[in-house]
PDB file of N, CA and C in Angstrom:
ATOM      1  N   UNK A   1      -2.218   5.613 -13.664  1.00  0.00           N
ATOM      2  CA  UNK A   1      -2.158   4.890 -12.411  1.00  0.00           C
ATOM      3  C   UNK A   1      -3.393   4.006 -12.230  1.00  0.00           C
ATOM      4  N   UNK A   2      -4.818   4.361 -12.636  1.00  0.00           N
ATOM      5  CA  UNK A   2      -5.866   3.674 -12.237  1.00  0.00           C
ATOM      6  C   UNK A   2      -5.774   2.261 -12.921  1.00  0.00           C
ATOM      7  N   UNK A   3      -5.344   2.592 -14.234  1.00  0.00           N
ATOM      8  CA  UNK A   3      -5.054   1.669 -15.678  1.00  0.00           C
ATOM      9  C   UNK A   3      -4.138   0.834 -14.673  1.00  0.00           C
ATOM     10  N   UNK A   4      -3.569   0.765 -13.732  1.00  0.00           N
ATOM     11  CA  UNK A   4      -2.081  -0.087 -13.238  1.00  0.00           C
ATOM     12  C   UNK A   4      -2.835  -0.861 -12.149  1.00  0.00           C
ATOM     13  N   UNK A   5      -3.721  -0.245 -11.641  1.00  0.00           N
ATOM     14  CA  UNK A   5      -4.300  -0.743 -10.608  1.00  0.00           C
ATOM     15  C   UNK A   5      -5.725  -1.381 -11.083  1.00  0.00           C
ATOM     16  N   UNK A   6      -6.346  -1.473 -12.094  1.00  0.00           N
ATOM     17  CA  UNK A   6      -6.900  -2.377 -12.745  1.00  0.00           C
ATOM     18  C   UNK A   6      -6.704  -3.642 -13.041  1.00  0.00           C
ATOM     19  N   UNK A   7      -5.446  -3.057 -13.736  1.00  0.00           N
ATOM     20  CA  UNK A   7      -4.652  -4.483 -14.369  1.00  0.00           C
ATOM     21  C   UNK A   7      -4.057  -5.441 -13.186  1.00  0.00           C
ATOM     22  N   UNK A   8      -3.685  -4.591 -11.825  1.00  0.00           N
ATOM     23  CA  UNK A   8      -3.306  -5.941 -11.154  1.00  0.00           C
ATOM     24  C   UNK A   8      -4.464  -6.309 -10.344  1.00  0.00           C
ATOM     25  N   UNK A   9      -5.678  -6.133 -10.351  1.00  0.00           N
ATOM     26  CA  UNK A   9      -6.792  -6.443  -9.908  1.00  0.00           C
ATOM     27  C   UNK A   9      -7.151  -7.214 -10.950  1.00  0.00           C
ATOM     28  N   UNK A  10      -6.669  -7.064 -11.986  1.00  0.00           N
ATOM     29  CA  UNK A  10      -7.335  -8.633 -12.966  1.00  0.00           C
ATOM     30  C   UNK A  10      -6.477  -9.497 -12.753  1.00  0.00           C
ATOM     31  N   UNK A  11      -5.208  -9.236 -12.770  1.00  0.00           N
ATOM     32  CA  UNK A  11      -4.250 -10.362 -12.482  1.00  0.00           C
ATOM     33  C   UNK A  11      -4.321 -11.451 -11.172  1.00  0.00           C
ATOM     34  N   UNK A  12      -4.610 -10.265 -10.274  1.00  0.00           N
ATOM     35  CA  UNK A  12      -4.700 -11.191  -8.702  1.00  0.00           C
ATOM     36  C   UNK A  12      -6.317 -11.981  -8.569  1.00  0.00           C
ATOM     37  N   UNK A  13      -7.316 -10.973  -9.488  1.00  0.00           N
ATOM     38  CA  UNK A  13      -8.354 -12.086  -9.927  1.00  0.00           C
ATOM     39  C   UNK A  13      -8.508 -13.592 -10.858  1.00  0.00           C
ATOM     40  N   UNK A  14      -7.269 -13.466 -11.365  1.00  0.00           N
ATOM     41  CA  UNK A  14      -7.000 -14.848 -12.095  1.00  0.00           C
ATOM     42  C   UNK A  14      -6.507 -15.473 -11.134  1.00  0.00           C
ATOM     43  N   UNK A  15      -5.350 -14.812 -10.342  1.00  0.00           N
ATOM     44  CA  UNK A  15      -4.753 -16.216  -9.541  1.00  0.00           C
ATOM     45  C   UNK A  15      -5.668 -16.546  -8.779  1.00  0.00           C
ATOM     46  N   UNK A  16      -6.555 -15.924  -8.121  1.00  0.00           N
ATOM     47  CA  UNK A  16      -7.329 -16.575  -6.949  1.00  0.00           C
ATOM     48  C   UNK A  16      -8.569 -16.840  -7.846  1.00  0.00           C
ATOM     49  N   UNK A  17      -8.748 -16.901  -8.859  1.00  0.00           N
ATOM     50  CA  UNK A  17     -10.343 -17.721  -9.156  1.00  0.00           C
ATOM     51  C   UNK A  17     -11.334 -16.732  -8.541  1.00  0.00           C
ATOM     52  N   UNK A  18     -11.556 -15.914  -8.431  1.00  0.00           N
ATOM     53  CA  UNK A  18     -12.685 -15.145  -7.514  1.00  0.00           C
ATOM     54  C   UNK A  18     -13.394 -14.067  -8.462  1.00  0.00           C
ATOM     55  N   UNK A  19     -14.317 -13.751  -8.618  1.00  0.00           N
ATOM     56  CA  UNK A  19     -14.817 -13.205  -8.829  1.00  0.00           C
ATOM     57  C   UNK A  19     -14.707 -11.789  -9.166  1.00  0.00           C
ATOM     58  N   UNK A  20     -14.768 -11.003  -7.721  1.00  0.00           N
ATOM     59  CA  UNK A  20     -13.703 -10.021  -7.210  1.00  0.00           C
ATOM     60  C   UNK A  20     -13.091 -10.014  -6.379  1.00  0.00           C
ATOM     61  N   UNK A  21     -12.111  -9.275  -6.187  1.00  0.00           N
ATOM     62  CA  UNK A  21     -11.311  -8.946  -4.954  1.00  0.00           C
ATOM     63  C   UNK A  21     -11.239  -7.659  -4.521  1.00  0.00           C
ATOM     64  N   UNK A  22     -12.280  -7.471  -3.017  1.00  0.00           N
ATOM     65  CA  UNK A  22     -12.409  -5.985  -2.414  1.00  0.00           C
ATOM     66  C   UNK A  22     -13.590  -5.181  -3.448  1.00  0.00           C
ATOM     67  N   UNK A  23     -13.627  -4.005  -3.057  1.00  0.00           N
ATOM     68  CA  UNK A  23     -14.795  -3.649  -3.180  1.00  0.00           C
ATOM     69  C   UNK A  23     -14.423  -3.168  -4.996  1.00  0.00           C
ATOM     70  N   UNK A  24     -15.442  -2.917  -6.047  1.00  0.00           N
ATOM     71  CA  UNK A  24     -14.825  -2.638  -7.301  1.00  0.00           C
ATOM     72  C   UNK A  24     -15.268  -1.225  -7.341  1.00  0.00           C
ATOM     73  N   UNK A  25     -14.821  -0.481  -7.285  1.00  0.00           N
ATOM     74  CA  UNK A  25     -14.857   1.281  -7.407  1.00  0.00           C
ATOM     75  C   UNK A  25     -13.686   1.692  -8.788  1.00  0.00           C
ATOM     76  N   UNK A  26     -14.292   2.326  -9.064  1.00  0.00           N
ATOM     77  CA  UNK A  26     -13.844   3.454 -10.704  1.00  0.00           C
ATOM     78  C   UNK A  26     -12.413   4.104 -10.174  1.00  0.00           C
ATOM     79  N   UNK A  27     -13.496   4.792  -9.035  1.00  0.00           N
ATOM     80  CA  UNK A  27     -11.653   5.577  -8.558  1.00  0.00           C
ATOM     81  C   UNK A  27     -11.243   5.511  -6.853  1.00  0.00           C
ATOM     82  N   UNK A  28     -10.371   5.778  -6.584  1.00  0.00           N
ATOM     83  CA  UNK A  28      -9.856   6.101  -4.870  1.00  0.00           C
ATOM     84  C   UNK A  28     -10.724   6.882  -4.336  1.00  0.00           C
ATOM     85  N   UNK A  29     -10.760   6.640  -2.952  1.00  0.00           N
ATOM     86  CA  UNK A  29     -11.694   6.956  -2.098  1.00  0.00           C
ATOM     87  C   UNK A  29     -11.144   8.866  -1.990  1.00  0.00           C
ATOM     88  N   UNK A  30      -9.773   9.318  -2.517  1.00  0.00           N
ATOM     89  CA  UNK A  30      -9.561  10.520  -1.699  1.00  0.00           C
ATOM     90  C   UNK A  30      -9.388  11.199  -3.308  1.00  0.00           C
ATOM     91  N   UNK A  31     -10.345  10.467  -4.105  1.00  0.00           N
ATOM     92  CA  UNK A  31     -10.414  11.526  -5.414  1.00  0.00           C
ATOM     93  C   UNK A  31     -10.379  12.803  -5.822  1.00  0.00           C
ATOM     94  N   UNK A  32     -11.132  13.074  -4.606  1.00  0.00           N
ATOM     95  CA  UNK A  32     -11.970  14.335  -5.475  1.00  0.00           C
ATOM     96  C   UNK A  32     -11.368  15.417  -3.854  1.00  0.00           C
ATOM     97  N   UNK A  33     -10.456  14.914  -2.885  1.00  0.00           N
ATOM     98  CA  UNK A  33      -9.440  15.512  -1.970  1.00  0.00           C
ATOM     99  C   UNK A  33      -8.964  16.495  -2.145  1.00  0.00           C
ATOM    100  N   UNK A  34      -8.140  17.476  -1.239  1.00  0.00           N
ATOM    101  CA  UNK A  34      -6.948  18.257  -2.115  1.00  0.00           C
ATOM    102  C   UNK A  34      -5.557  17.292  -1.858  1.00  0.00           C
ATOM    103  N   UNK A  35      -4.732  17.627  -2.668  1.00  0.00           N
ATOM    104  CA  UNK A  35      -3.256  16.967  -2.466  1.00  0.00           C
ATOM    105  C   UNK A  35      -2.888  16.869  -1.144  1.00  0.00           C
ATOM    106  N   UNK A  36      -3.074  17.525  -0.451  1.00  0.00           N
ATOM    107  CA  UNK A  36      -2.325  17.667   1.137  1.00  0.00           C
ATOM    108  C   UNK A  36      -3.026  16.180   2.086  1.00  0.00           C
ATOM    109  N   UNK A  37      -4.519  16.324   1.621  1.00  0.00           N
ATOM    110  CA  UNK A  37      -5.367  15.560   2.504  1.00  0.00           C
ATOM    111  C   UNK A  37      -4.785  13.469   1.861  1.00  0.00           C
ATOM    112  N   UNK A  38      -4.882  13.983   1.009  1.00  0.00           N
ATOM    113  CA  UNK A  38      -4.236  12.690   0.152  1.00  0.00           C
ATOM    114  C   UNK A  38      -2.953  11.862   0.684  1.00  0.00           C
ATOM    115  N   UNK A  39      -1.812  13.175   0.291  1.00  0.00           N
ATOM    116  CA  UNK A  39      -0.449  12.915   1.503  1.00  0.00           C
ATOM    117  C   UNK A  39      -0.921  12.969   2.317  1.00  0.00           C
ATOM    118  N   UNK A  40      -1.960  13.074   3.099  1.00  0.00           N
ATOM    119  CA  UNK A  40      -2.013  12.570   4.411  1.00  0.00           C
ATOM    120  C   UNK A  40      -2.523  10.996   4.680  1.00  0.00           C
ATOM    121  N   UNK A  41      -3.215  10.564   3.957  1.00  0.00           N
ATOM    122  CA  UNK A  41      -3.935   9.457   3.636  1.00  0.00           C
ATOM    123  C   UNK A  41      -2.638   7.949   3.694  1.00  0.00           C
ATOM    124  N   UNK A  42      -2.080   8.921   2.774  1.00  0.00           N
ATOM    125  CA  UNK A  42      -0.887   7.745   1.840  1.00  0.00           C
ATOM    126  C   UNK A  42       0.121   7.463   2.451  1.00  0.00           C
ATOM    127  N   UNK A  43       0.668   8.647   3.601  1.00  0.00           N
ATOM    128  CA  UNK A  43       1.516   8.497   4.788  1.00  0.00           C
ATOM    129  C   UNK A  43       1.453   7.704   5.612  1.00  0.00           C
ATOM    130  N   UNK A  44      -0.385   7.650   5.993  1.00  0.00           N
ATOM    131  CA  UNK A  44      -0.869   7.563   7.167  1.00  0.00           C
ATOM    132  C   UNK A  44      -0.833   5.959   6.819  1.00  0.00           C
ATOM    133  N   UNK A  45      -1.046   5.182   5.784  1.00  0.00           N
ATOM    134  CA  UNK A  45      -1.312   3.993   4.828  1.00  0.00           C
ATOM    135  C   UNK A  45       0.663   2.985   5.526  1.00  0.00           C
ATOM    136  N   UNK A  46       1.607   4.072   4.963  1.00  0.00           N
ATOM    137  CA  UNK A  46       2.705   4.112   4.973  1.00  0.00           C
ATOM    138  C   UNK A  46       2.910   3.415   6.511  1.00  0.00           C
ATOM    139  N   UNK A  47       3.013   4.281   7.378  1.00  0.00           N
ATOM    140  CA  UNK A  47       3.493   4.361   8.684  1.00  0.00           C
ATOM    141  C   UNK A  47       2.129   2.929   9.243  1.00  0.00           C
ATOM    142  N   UNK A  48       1.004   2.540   9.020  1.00  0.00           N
ATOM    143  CA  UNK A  48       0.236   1.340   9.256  1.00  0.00           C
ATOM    144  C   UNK A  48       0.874   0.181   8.546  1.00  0.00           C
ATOM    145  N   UNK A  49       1.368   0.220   7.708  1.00  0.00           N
ATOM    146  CA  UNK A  49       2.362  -1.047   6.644  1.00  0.00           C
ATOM    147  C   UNK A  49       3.582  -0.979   7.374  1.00  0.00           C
ATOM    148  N   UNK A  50       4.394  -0.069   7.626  1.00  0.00           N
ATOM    149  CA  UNK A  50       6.107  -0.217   8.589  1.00  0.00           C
ATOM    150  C   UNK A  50       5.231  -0.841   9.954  1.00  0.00           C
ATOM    151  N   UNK A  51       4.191  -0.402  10.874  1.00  0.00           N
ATOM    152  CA  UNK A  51       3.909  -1.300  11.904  1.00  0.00           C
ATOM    153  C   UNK A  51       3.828  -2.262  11.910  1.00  0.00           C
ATOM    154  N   UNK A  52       3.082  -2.722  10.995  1.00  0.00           N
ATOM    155  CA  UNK A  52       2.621  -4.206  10.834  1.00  0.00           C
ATOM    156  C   UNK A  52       4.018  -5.040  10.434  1.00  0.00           C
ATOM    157  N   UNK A  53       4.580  -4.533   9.601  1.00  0.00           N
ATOM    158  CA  UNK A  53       5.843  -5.080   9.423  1.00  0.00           C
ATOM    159  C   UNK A  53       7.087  -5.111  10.801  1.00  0.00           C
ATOM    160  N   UNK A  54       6.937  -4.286  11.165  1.00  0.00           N
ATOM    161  CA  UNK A  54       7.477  -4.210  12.692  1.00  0.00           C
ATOM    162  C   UNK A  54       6.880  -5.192  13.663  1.00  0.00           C
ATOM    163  N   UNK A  55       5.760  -5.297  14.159  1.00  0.00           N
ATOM    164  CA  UNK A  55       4.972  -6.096  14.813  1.00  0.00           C
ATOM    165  C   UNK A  55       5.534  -7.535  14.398  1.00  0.00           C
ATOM    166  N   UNK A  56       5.827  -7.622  13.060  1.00  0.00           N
ATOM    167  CA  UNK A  56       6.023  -9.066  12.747  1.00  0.00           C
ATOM    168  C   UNK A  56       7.277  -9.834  12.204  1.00  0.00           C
ATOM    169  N   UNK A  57       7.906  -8.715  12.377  1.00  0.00           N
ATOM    170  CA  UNK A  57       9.533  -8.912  12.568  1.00  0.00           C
ATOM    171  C   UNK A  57      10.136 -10.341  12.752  1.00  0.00           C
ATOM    172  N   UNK A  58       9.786 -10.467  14.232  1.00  0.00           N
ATOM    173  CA  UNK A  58      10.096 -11.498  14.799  1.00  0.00           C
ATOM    174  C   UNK A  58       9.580 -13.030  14.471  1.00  0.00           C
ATOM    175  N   UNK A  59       8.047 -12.822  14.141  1.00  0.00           N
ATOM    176  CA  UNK A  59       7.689 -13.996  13.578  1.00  0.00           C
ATOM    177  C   UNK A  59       7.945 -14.635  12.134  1.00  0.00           C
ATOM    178  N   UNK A  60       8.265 -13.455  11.073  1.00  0.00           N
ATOM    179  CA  UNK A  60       9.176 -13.499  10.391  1.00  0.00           C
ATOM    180  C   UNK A  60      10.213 -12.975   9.696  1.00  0.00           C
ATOM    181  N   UNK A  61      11.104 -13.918   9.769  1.00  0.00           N
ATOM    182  CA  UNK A  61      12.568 -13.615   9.583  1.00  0.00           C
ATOM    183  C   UNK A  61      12.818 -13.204   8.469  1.00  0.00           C
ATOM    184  N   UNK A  62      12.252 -12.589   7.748  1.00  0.00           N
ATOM    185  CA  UNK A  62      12.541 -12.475   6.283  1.00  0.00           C
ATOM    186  C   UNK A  62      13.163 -11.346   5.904  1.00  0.00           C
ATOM    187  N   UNK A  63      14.757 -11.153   5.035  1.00  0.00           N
ATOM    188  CA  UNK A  63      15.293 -10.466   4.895  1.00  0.00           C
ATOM    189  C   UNK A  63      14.520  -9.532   3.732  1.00  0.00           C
ATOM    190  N   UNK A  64      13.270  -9.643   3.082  1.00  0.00           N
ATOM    191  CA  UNK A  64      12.826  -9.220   2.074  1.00  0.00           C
ATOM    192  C   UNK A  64      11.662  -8.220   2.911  1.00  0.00           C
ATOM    193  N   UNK A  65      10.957  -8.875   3.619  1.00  0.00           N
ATOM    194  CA  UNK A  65      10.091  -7.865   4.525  1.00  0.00           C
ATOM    195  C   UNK A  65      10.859  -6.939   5.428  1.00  0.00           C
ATOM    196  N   UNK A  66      11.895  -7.410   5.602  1.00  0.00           N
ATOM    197  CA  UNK A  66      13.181  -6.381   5.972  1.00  0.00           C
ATOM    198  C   UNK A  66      13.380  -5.046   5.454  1.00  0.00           C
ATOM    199  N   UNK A  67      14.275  -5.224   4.056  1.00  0.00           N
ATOM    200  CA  UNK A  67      14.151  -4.652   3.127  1.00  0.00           C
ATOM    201  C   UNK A  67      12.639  -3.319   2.786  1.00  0.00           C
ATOM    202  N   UNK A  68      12.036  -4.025   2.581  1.00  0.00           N
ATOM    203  CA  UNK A  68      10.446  -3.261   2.387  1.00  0.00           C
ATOM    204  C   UNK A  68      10.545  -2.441   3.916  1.00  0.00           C
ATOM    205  N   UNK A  69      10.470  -2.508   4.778  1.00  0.00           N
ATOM    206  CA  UNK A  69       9.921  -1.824   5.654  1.00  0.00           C
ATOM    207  C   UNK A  69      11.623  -0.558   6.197  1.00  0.00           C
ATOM    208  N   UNK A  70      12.367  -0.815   5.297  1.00  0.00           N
ATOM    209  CA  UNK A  70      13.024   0.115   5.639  1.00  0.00           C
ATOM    210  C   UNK A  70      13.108   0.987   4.338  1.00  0.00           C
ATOM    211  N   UNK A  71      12.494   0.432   3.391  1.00  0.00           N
ATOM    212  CA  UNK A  71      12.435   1.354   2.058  1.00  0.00           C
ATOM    213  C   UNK A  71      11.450   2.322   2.483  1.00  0.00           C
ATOM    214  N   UNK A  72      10.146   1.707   3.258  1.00  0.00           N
ATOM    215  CA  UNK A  72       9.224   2.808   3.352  1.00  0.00           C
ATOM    216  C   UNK A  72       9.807   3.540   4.752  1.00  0.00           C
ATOM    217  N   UNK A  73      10.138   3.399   4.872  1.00  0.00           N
ATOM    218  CA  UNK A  73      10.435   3.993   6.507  1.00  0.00           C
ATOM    219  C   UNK A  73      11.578   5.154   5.974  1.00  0.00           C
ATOM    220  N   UNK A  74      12.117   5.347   4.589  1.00  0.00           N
ATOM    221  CA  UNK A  74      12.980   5.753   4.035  1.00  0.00           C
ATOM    222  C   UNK A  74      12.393   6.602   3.358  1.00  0.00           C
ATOM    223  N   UNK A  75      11.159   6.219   2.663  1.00  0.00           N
ATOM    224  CA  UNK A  75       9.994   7.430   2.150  1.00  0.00           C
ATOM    225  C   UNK A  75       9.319   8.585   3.053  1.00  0.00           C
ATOM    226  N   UNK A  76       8.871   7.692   3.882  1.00  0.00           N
ATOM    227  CA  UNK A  76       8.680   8.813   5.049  1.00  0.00           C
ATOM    228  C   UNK A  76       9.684   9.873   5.328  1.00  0.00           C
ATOM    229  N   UNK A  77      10.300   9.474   5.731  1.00  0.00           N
ATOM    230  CA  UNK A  77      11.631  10.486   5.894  1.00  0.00           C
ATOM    231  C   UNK A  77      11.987  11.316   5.106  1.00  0.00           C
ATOM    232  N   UNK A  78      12.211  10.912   3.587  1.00  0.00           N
ATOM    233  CA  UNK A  78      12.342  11.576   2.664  1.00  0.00           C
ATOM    234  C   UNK A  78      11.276  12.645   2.806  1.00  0.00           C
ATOM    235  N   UNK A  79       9.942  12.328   2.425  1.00  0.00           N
ATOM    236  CA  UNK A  79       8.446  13.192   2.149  1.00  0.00           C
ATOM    237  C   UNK A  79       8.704  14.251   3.236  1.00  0.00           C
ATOM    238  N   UNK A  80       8.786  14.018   5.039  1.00  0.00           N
ATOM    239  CA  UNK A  80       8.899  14.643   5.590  1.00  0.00           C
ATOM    240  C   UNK A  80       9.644  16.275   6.199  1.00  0.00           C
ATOM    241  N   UNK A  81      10.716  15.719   5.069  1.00  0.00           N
ATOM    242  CA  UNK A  81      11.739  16.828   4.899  1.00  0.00           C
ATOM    243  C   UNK A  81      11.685  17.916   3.924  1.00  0.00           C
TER     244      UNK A  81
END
C-alpha cells in the first residue's frame, strides 16, 4: 500500500511541476495505532468526504461525484454492520 501511495505522489508530482505535494512522511500518521483506532480514523476520513460531497451537490451536478459519494456512504454501512 505505501509503494501505491508513493507512486501516485510521484505521478501527481509530475503533473503539477512541484516539487512536493503535502507533507513527505515514510509512513501514515496512525502507524504505529491499534486497528480499531485506525477504523476509526478512516471512517471518520469517510463520513468528512460524503459531507463535503453532500454540501456540494448542488453546485455540482455531477453524476460521477454522485456515484462516489454513494459508494462510500455504502462502505460505511457495510463496515458498520
Amino acid at each position: 500500500m505505501y509503494a501505491a501511495i508513493a507512486s501516485h505522489r510521484s505521478v501527481m508530482t509530475s503533473i503539477y511541476g512541484q516539487e512536493k505535494i503535502g507533507p513527505q512522511t515514510e509512513t501514515v500518521p496512525w502507524a504505529h495505532c491499534s486497528p480499531e483506532s485506525r477504523e476509526r480514523v478512516l471512517k471518520e476520513a469517510i463520513r468528512e468526504a460524503i459531507d463535503v460531497l453532500e454540501e456540494s451537490r448542488k453546485a455540482f451536478k455531477s453524476k460521477r461525484l454522485e456515484v462516489l459519494r454513494k459508494k462510500l456512504t455504502n462502505v460505511l454501512i457495510d463496515t458498520d454492520q
